[in-house]
PDB file of N, CA and C in Angstrom:
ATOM      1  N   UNK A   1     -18.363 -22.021  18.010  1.00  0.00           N
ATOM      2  CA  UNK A   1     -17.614 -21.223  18.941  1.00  0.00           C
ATOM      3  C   UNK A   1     -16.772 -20.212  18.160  1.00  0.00           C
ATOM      4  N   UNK A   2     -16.898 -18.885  18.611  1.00  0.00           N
ATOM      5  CA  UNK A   2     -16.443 -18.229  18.212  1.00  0.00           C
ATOM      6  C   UNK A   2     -14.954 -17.419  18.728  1.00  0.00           C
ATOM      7  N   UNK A   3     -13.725 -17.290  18.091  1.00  0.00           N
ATOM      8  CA  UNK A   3     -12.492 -16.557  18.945  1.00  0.00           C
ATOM      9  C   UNK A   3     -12.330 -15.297  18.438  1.00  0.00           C
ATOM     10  N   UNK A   4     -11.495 -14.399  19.416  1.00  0.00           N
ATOM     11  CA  UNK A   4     -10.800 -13.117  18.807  1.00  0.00           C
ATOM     12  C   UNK A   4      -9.633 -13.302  19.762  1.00  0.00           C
ATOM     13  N   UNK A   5      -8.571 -12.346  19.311  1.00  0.00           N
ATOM     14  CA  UNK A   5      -7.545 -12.265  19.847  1.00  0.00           C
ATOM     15  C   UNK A   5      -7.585 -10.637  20.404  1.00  0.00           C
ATOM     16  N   UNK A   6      -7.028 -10.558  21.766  1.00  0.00           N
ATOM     17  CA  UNK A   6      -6.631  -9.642  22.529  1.00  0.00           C
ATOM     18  C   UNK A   6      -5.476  -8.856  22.499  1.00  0.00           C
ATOM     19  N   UNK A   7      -4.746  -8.147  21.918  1.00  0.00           N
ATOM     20  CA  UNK A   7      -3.268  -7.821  21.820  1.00  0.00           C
ATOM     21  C   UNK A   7      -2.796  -6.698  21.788  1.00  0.00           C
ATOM     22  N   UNK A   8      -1.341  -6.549  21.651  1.00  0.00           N
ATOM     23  CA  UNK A   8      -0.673  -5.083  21.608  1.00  0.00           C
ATOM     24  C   UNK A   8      -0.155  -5.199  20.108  1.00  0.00           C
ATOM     25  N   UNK A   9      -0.158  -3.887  19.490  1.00  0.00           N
ATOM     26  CA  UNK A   9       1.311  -4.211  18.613  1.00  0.00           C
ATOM     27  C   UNK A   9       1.577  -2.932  18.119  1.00  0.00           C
ATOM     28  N   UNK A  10       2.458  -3.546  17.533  1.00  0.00           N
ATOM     29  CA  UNK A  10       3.879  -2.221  16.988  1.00  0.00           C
ATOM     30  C   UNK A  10       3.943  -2.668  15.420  1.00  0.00           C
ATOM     31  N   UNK A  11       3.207  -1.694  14.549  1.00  0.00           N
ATOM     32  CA  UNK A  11       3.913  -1.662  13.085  1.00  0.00           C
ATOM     33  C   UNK A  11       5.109  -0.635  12.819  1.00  0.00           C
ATOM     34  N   UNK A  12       5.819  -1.020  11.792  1.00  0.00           N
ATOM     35  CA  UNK A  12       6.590  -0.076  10.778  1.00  0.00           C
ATOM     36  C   UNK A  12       6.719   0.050   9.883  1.00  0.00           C
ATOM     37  N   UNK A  13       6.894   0.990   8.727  1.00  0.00           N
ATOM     38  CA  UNK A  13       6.259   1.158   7.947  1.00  0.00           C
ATOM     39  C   UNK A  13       7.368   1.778   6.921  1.00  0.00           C
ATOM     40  N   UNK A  14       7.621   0.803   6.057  1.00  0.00           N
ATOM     41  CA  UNK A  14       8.450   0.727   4.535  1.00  0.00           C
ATOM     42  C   UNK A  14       8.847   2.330   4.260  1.00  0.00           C
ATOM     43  N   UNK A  15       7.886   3.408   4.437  1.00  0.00           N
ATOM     44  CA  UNK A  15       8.079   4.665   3.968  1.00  0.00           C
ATOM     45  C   UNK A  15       8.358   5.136   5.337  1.00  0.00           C
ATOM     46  N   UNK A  16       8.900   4.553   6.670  1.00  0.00           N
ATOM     47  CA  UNK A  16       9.094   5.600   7.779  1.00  0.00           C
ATOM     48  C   UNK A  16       7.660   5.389   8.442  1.00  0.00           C
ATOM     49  N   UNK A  17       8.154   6.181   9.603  1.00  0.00           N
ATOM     50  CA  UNK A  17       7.222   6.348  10.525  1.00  0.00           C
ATOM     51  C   UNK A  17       6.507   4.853  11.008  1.00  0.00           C
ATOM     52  N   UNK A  18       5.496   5.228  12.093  1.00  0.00           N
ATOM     53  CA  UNK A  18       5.085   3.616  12.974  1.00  0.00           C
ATOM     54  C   UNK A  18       3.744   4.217  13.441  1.00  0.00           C
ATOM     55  N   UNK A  19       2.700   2.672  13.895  1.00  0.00           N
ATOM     56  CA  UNK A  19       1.893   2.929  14.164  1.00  0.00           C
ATOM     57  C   UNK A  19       1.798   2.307  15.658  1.00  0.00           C
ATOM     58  N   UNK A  20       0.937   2.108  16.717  1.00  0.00           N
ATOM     59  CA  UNK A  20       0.729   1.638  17.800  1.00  0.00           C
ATOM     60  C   UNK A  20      -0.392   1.360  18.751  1.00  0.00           C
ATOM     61  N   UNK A  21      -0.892   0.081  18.738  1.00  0.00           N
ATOM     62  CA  UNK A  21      -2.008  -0.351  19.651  1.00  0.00           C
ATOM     63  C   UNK A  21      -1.990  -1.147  20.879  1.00  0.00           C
ATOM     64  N   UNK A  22      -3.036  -0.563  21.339  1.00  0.00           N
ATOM     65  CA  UNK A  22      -2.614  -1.681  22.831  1.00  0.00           C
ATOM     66  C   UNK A  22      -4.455  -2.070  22.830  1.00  0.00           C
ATOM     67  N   UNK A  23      -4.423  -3.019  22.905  1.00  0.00           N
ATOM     68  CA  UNK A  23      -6.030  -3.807  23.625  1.00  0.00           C
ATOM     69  C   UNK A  23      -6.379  -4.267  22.248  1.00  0.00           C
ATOM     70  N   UNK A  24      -6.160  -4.174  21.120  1.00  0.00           N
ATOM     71  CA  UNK A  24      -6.991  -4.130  20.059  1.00  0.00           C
ATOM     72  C   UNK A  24      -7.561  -5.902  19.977  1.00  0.00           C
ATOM     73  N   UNK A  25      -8.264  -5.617  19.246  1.00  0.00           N
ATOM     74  CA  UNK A  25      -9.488  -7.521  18.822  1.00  0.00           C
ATOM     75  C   UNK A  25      -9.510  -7.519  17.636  1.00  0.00           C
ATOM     76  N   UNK A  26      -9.050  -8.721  17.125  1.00  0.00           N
ATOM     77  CA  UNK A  26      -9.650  -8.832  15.604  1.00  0.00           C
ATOM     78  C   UNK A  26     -10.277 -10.613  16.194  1.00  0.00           C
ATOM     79  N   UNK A  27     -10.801 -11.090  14.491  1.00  0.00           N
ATOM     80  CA  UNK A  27     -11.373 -12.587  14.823  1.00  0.00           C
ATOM     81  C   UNK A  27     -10.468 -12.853  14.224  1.00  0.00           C
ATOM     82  N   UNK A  28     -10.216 -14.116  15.289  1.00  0.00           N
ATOM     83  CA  UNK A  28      -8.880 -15.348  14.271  1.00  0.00           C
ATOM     84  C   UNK A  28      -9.944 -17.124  14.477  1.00  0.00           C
ATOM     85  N   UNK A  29      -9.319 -17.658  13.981  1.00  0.00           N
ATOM     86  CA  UNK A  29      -9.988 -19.016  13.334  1.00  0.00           C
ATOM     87  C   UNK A  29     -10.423 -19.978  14.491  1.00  0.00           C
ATOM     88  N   UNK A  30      -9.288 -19.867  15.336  1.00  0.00           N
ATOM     89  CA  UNK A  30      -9.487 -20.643  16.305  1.00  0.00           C
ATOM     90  C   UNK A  30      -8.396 -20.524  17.809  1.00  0.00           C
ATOM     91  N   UNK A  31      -8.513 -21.122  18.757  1.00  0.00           N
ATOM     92  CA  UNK A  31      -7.450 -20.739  19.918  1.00  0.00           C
ATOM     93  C   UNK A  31      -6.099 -21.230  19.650  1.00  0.00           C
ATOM     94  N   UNK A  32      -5.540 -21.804  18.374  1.00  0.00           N
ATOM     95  CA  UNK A  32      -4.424 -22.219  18.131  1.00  0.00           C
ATOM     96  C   UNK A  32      -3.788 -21.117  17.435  1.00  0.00           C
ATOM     97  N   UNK A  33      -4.089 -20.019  17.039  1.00  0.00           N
ATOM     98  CA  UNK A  33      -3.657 -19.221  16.275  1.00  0.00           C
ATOM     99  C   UNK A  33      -2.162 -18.722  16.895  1.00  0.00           C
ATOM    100  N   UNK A  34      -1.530 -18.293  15.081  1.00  0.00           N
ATOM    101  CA  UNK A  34      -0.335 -18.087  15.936  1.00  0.00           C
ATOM    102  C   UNK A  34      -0.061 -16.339  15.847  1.00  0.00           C
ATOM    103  N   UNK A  35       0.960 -16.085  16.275  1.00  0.00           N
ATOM    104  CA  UNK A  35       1.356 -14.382  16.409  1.00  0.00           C
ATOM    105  C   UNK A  35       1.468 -13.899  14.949  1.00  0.00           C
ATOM    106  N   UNK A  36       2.487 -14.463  14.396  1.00  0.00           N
ATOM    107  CA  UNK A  36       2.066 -14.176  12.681  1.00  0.00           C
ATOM    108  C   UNK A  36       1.065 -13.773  12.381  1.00  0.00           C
ATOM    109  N   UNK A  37      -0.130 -15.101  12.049  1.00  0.00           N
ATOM    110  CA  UNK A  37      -1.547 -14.991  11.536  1.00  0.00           C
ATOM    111  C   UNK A  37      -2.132 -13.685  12.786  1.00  0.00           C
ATOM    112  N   UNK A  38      -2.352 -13.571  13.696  1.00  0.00           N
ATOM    113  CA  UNK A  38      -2.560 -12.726  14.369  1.00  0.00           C
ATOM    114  C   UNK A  38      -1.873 -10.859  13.592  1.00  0.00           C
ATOM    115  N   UNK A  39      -0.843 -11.067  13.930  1.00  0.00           N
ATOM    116  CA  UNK A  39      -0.255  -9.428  12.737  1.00  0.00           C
ATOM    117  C   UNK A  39      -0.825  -9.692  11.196  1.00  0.00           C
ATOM    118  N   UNK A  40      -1.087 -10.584  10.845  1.00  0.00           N
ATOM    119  CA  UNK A  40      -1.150 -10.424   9.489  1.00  0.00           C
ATOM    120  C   UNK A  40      -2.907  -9.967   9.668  1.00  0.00           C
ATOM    121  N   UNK A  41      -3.381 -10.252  10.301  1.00  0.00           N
ATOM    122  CA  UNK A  41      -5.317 -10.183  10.401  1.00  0.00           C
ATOM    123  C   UNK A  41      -4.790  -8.482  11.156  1.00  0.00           C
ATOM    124  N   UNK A  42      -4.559  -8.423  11.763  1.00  0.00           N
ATOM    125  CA  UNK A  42      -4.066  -6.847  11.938  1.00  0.00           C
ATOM    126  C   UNK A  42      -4.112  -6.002  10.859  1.00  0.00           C
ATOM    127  N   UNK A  43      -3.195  -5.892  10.091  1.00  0.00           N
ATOM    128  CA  UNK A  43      -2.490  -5.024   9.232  1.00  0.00           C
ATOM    129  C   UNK A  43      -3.551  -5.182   7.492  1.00  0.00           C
ATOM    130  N   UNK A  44      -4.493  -6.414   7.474  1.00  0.00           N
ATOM    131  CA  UNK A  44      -5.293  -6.618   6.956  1.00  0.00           C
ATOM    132  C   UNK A  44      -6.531  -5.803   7.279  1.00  0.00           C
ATOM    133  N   UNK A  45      -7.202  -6.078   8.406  1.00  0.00           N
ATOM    134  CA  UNK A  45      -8.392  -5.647   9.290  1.00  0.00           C
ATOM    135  C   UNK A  45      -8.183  -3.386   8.601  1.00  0.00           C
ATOM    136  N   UNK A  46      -6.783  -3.377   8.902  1.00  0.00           N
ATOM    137  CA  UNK A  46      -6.536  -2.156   8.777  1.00  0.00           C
ATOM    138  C   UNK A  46      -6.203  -1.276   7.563  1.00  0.00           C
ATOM    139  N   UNK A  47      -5.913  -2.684   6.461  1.00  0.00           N
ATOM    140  CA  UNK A  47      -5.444  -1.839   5.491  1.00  0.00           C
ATOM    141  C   UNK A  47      -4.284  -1.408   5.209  1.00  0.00           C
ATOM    142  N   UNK A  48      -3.250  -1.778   6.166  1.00  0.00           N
ATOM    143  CA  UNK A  48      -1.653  -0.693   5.825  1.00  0.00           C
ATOM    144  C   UNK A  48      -1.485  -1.308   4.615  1.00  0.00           C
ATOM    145  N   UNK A  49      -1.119  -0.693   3.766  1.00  0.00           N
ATOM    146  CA  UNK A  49      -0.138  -0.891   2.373  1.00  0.00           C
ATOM    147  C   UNK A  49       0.926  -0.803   2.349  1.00  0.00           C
ATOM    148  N   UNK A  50       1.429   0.116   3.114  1.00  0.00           N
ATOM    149  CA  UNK A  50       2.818   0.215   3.065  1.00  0.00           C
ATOM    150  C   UNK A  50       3.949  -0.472   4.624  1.00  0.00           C
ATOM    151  N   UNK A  51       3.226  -1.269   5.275  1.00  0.00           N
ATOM    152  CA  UNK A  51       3.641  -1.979   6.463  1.00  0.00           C
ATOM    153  C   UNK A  51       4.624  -2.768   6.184  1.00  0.00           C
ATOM    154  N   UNK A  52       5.922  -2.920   6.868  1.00  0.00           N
ATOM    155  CA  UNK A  52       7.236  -3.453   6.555  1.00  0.00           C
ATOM    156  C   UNK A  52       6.829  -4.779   7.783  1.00  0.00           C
ATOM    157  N   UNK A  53       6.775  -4.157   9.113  1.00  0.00           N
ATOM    158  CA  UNK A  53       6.667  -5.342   9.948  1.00  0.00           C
ATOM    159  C   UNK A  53       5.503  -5.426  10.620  1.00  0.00           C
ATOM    160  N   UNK A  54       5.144  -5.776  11.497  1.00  0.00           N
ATOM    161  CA  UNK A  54       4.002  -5.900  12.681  1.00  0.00           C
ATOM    162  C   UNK A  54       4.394  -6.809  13.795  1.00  0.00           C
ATOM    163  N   UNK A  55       4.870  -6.467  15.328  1.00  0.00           N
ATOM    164  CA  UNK A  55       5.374  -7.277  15.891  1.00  0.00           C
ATOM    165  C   UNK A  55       3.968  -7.281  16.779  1.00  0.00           C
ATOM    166  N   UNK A  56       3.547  -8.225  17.673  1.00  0.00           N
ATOM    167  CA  UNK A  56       2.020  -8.419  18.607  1.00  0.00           C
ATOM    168  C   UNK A  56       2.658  -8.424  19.771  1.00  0.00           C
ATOM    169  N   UNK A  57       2.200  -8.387  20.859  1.00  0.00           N
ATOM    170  CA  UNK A  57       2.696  -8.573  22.469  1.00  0.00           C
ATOM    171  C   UNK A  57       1.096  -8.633  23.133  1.00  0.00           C
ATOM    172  N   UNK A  58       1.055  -9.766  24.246  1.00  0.00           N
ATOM    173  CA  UNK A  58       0.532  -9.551  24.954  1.00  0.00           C
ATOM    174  C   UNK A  58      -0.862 -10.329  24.540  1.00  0.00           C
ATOM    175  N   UNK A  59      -0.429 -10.930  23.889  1.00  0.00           N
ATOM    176  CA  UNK A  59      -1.702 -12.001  23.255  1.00  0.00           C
ATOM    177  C   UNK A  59      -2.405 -12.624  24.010  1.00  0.00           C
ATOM    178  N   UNK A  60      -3.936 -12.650  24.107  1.00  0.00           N
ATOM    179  CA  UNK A  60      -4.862 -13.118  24.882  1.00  0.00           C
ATOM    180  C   UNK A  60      -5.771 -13.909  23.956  1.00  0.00           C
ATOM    181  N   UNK A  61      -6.274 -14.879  23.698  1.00  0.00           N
ATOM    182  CA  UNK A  61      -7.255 -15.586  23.182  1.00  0.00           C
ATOM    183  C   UNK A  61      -8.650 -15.438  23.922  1.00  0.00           C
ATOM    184  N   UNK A  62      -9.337 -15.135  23.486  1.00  0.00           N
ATOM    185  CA  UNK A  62     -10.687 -14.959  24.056  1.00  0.00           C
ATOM    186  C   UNK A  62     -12.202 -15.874  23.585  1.00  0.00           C
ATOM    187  N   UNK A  63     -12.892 -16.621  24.056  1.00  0.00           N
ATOM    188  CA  UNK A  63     -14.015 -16.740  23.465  1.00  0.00           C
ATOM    189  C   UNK A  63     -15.041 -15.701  23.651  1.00  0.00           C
ATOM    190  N   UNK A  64     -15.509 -15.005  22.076  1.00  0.00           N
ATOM    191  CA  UNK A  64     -15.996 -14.000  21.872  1.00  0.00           C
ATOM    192  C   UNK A  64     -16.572 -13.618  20.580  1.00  0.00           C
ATOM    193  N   UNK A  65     -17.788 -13.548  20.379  1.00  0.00           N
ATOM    194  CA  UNK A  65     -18.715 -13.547  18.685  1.00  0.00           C
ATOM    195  C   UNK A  65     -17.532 -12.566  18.134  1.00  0.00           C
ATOM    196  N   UNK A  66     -17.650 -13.239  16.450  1.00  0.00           N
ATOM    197  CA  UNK A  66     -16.730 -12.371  15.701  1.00  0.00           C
ATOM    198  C   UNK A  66     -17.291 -10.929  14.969  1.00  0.00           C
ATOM    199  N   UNK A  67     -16.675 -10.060  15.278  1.00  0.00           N
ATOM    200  CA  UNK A  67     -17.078  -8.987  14.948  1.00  0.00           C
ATOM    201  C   UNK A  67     -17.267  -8.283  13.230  1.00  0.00           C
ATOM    202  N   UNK A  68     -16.439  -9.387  12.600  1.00  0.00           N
ATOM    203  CA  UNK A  68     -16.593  -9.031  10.838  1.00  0.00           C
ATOM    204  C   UNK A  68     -15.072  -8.481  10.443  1.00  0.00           C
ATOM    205  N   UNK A  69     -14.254  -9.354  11.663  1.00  0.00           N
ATOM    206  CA  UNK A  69     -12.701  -8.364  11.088  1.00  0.00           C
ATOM    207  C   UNK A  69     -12.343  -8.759   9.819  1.00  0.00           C
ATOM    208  N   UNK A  70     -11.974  -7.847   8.746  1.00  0.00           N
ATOM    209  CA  UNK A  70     -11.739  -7.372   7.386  1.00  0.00           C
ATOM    210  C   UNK A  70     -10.168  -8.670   7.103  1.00  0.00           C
ATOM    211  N   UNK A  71     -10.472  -9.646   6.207  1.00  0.00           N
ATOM    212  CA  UNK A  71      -9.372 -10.833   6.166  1.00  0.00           C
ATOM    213  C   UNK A  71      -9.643 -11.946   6.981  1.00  0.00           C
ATOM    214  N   UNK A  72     -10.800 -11.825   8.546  1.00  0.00           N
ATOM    215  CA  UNK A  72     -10.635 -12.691   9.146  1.00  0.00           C
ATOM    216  C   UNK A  72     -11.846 -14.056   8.768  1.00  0.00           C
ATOM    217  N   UNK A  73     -12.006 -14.986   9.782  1.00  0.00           N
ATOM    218  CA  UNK A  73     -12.689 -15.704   9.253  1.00  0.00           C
ATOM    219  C   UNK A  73     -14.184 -15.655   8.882  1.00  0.00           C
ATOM    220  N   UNK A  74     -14.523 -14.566   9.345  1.00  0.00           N
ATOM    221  CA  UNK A  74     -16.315 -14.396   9.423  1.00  0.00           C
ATOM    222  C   UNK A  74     -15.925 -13.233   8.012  1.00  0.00           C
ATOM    223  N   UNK A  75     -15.182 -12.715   7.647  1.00  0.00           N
ATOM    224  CA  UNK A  75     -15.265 -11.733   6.211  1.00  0.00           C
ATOM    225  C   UNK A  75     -16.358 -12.701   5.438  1.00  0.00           C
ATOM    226  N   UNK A  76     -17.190 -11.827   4.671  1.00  0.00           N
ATOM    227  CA  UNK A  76     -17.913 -11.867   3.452  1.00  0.00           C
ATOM    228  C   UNK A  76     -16.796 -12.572   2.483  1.00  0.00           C
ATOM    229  N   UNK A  77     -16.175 -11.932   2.124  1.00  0.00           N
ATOM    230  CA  UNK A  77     -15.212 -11.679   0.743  1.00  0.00           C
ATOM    231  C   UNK A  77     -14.454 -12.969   1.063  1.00  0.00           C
ATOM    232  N   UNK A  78     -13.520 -13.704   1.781  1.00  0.00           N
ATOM    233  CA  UNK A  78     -12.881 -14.865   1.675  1.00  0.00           C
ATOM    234  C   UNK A  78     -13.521 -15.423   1.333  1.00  0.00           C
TER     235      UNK A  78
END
């Protein structure tokens, strides 16, 4: 069985300025996941380097094939 998470979020960013999503999916491990691990597979999936925070809203757990999110559990590379 496969999960992703459904969510909103709000980064900010060490050098200024912010970024902002609403609906976005990454794959997380399982339906226990928490908001943390959720921003952190975010800001991973994406790459920020310079990301201070990542807050999520609106979290939905979904059963749903994993798409290959970058850090998450179906990555190659882990």
């Amino acid at each position: 069985m496969s999960w992703r998470a459904v969510f909103d979020a709000k980064v900010t960013f060490s050098n200024e300025g912010g970024l902002q999503a609403q609906g976005f999916r990454v794959d997380v491990p399982g339906p226990d996941v928490t908001d943390a691990e959720i921003g952190h597979l975010f800001i991973t999936s994406l790459d920020l380097l310079m990301a201070d925070s990542v807050v999520v809203r609106n979290v939905r757990i979904i059963e749903e094939e994993h798409k290959g999110t970058r850090g998450g559990p179906s990555d190659p590379r882990r």
